[in-house]
C-alpha atoms as a PDB file:
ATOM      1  CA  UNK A   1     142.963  21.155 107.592  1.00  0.00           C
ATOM      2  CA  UNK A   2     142.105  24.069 109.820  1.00  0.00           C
ATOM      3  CA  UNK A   3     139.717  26.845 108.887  1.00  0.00           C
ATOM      4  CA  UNK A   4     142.433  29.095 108.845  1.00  0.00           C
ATOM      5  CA  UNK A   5     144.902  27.917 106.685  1.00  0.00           C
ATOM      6  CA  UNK A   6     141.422  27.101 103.836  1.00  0.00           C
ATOM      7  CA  UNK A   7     140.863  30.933 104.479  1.00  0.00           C
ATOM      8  CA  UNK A   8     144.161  32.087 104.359  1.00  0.00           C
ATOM      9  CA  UNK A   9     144.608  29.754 101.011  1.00  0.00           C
ATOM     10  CA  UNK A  10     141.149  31.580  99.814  1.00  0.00           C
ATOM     11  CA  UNK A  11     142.110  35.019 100.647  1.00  0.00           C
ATOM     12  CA  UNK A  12     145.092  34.455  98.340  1.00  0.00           C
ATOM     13  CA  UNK A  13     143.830  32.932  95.262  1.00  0.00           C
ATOM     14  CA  UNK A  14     141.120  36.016  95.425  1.00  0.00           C
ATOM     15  CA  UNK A  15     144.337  38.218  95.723  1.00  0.00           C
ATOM     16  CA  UNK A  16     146.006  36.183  92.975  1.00  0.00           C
ATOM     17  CA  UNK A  17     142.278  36.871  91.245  1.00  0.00           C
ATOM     18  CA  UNK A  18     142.222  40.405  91.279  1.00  0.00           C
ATOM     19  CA  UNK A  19     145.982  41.478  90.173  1.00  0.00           C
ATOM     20  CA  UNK A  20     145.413  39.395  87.032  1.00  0.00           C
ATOM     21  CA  UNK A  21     142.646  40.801  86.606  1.00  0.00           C
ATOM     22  CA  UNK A  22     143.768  44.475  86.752  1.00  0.00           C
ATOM     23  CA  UNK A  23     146.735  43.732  84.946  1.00  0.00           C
ATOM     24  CA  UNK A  24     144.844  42.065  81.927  1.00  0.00           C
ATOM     25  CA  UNK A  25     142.593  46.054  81.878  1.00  0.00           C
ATOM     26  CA  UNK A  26     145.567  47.218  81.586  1.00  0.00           C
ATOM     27  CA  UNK A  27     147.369  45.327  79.176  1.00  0.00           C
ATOM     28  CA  UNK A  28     143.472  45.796  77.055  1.00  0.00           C
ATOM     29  CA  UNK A  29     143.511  49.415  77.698  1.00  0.00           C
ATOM     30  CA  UNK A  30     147.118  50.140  76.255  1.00  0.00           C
ATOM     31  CA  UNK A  31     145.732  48.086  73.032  1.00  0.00           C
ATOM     32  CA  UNK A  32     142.970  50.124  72.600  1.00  0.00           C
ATOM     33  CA  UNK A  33     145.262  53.590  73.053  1.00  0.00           C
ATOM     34  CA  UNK A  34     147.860  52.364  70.855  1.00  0.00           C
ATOM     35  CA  UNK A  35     145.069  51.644  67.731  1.00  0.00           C
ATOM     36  CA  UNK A  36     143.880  54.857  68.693  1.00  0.00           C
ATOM     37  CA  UNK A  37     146.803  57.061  68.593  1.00  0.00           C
ATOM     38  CA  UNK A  38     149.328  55.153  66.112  1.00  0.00           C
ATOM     39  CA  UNK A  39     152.920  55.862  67.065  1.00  0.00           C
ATOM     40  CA  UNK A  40     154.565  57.997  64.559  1.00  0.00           C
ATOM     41  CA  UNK A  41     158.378  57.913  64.011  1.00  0.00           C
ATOM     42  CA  UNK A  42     160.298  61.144  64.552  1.00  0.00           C
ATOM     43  CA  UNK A  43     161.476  62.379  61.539  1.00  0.00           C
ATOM     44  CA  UNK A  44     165.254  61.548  60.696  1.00  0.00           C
ATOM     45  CA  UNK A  45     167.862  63.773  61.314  1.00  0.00           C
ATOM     46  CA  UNK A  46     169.749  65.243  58.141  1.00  0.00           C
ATOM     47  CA  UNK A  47     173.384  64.000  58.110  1.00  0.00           C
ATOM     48  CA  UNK A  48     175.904  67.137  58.659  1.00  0.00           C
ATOM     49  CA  UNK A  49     178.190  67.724  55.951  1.00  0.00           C
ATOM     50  CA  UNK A  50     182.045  67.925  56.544  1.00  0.00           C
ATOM     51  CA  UNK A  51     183.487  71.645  55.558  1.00  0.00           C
ATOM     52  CA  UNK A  52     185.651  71.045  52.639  1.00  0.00           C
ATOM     53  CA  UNK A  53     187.315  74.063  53.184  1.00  0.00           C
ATOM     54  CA  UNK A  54     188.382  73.914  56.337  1.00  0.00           C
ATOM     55  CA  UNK A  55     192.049  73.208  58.246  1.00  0.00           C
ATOM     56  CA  UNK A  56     192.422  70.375  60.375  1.00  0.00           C
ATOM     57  CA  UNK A  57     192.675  71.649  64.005  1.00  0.00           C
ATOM     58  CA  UNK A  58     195.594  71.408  65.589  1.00  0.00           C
ATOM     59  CA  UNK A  59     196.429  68.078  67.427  1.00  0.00           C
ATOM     60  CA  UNK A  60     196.534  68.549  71.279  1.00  0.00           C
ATOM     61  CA  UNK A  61     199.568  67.152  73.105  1.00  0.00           C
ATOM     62  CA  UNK A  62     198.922  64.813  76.075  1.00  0.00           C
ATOM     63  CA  UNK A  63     199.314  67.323  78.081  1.00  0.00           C
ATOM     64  CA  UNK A  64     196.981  69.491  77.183  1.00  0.00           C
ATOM     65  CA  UNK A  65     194.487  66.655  77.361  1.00  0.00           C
ATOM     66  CA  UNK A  66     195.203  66.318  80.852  1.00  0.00           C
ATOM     67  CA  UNK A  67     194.933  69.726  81.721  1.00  0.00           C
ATOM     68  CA  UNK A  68     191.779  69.643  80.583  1.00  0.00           C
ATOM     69  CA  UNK A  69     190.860  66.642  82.457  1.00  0.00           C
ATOM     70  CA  UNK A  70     192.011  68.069  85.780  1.00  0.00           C
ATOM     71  CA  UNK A  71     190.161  71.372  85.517  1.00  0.00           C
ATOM     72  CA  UNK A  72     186.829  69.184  84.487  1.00  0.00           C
ATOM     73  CA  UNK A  73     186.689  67.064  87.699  1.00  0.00           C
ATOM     74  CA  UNK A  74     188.098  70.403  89.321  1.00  0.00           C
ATOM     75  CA  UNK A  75     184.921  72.593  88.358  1.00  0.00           C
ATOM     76  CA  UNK A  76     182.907  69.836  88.987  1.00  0.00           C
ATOM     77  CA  UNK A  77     184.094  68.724  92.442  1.00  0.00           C
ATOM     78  CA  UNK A  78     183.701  72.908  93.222  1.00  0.00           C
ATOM     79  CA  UNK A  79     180.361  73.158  92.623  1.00  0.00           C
ATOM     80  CA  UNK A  80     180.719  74.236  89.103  1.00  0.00           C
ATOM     81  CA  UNK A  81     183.380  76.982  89.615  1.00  0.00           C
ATOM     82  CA  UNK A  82     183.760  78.486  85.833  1.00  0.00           C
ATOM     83  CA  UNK A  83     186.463  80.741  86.909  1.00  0.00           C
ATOM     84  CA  UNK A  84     188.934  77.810  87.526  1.00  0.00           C
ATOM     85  CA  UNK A  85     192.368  78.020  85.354  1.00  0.00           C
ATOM     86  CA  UNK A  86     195.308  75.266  85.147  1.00  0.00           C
ATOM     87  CA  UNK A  87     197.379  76.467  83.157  1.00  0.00           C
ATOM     88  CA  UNK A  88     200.940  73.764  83.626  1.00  0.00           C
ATOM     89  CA  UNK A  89     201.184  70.498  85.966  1.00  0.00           C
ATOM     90  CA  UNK A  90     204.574  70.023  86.536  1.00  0.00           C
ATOM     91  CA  UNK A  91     205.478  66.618  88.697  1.00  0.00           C
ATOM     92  CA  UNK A  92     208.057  66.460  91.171  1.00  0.00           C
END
């Protein structure tokens, strides 16, 4: 074989080499971080309670659901317009 190619095939195992070499510091240096500074579960969230007391909300007609669709992508598509109102969709 050429010089080159055994150079070029030396040159990469040294590459090879040296990112499995970082990578195992690394791997060893997370280790020793994690037995230093246990991870500590967030504590749980209470569950919310239901009102007892309270009267089911009204059920929205289809409708209004799509109203409210419309004037979503609207605001959104206007660069967050708040002022935006549909108030009835009629189809023709």
């Amino acid at each position: 074989m050429s010089p080159l190619i055994l150079t070029s095939i030396k040159v990469s195992f040294l590459a090879l080499g040296v990112i499995f070499l970082v990578l195992g510091i690394l791997i060893a240096a997370i280790k020793v971080m994690t037995s230093l500074i246990p991870y500590r579960a967030p504590a749980p969230v209470p569950a919310k309670t239901k009102p007892t007391a309270a009267a089911p909300a009204p059920a929205a007609s289809q409708e209004d659901e799509h109203i409210a669709a419309i004037q979503a992508v609207m605001a959104h598509r206007l660069s967050g317009q708040q002022n935006l109102q549909i108030t009835q969709i009629s189809s023709k």
